[in-house]
Protein backbone atom coordinates (compact mmCIF):
# COMPACT_ATOMS: atom_id res chain seq x y z
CA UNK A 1 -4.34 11.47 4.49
CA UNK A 2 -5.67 8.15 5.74
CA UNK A 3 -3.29 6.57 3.81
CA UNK A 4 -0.36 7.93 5.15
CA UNK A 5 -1.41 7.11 8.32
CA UNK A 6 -1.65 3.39 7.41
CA UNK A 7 1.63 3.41 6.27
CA UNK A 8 2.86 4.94 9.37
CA UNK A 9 1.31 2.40 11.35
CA UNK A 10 2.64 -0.44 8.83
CA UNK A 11 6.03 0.86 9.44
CA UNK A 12 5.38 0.47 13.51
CA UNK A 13 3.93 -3.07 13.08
CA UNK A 14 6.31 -4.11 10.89
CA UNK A 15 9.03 -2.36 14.15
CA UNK A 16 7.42 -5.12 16.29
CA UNK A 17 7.58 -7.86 14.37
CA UNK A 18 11.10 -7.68 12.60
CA UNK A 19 13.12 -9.54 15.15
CA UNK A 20 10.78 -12.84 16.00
CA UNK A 21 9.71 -13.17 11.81
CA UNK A 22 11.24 -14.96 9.46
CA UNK A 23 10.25 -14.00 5.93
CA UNK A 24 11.08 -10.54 5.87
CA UNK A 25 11.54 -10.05 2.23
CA UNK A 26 7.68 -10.41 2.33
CA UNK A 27 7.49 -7.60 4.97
CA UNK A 28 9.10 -5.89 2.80
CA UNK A 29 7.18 -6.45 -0.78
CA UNK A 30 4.05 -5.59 1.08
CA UNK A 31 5.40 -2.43 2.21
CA UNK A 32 6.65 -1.64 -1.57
CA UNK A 33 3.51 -2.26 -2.73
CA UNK A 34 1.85 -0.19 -0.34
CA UNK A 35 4.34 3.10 -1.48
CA UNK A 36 3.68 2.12 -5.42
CA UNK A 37 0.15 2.94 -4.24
CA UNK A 38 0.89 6.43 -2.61
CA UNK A 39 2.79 7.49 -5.44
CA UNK A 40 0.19 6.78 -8.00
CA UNK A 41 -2.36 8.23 -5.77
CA UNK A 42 -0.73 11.30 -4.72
CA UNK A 43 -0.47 12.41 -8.52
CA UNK A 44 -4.58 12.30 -8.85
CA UNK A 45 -4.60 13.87 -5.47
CA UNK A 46 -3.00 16.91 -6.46
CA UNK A 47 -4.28 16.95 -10.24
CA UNK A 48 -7.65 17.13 -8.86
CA UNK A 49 -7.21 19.79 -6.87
CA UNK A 50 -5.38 21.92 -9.79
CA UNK A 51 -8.12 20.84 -12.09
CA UNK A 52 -10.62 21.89 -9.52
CA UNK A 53 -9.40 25.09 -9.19
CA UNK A 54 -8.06 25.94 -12.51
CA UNK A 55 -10.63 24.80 -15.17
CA UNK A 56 -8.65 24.48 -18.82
CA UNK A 57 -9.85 23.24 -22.06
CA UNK A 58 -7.13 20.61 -21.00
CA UNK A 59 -9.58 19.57 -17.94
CA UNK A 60 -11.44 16.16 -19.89
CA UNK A 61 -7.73 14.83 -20.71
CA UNK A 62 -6.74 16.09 -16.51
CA UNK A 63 -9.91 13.79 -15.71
CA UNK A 64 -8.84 10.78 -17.96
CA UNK A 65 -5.20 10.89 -16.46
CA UNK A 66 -6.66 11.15 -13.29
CA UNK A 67 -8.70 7.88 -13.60
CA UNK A 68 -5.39 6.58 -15.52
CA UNK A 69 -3.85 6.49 -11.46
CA UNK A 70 -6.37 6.21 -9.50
CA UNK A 71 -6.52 2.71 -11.24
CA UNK A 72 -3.22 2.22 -10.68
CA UNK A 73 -3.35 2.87 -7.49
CA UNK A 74 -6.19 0.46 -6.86
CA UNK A 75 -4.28 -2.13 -8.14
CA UNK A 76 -1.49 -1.54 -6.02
CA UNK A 77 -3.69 -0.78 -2.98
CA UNK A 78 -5.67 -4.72 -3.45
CA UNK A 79 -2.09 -6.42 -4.37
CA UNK A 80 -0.70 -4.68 -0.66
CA UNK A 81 -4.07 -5.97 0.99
CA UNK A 82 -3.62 -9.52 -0.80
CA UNK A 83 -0.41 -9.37 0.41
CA UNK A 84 -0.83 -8.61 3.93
CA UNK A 85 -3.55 -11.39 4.16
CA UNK A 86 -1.21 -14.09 2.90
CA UNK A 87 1.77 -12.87 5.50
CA UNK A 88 -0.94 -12.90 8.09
CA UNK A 89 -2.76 -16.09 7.12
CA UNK A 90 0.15 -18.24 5.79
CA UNK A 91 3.30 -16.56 7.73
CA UNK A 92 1.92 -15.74 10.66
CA UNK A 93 3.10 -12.76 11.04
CA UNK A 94 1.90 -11.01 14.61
CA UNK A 95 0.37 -14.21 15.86
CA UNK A 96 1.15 -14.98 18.93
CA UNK A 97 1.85 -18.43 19.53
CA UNK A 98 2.78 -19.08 15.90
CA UNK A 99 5.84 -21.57 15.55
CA UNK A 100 9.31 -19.99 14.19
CA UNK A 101 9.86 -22.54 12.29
CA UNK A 102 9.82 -20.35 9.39
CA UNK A 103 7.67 -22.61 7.07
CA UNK A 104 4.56 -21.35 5.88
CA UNK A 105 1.22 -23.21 7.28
């Protein structure tokens, strides 16, 4: 749930910053990123909950395949957070009084 609230708000920061940024094909990557991480989380979400309430003598292989995207999506979640740091840090993206001279610092 948190999560798609995060990407709600990405997609209202990244509303302010469109028109005054210049490297927007990293705007974007960071935003793929952060969607390859909902849809491998969303999976282990809802095979959780089925395994929860429906215990098989498939449930050890649900669990494994479970872990199998939640690691996914942690990799995806700390390549969008590496990737917001760097357009932060060396775009400047939402600092004010950053130059537009679209070169990195």
């Amino acid at each position: 749930m948190f999560f798609l609230l995060k990407i709600f708000l990405g997609d209202f920061a990244l509303d302010v910053i469109k028109n005054d940024f210049c490297h927007l094909a990293k705007v974007y990557n960071h935003e793929e990123q952060a969607y390859y991480a909902l849809y491998a989380f969303l999976p282990a979400i809802f095979l959780e909950a089925f395994n929860s309430i429906k215990k098989t003598e498939y449930s050890k292989y649900a669990n494994f395949v479970i872990l199998i995207f939640l690691f996914v999506g942690n990799y995806f979640m700390f390549q969008t957070a590496h990737s917001g740091g760097q357009l932060v840090y060396e775009y400047g993206a939402a600092v004010k009084g950053y130059s537009k001279d679209c070169k990195p610092r």
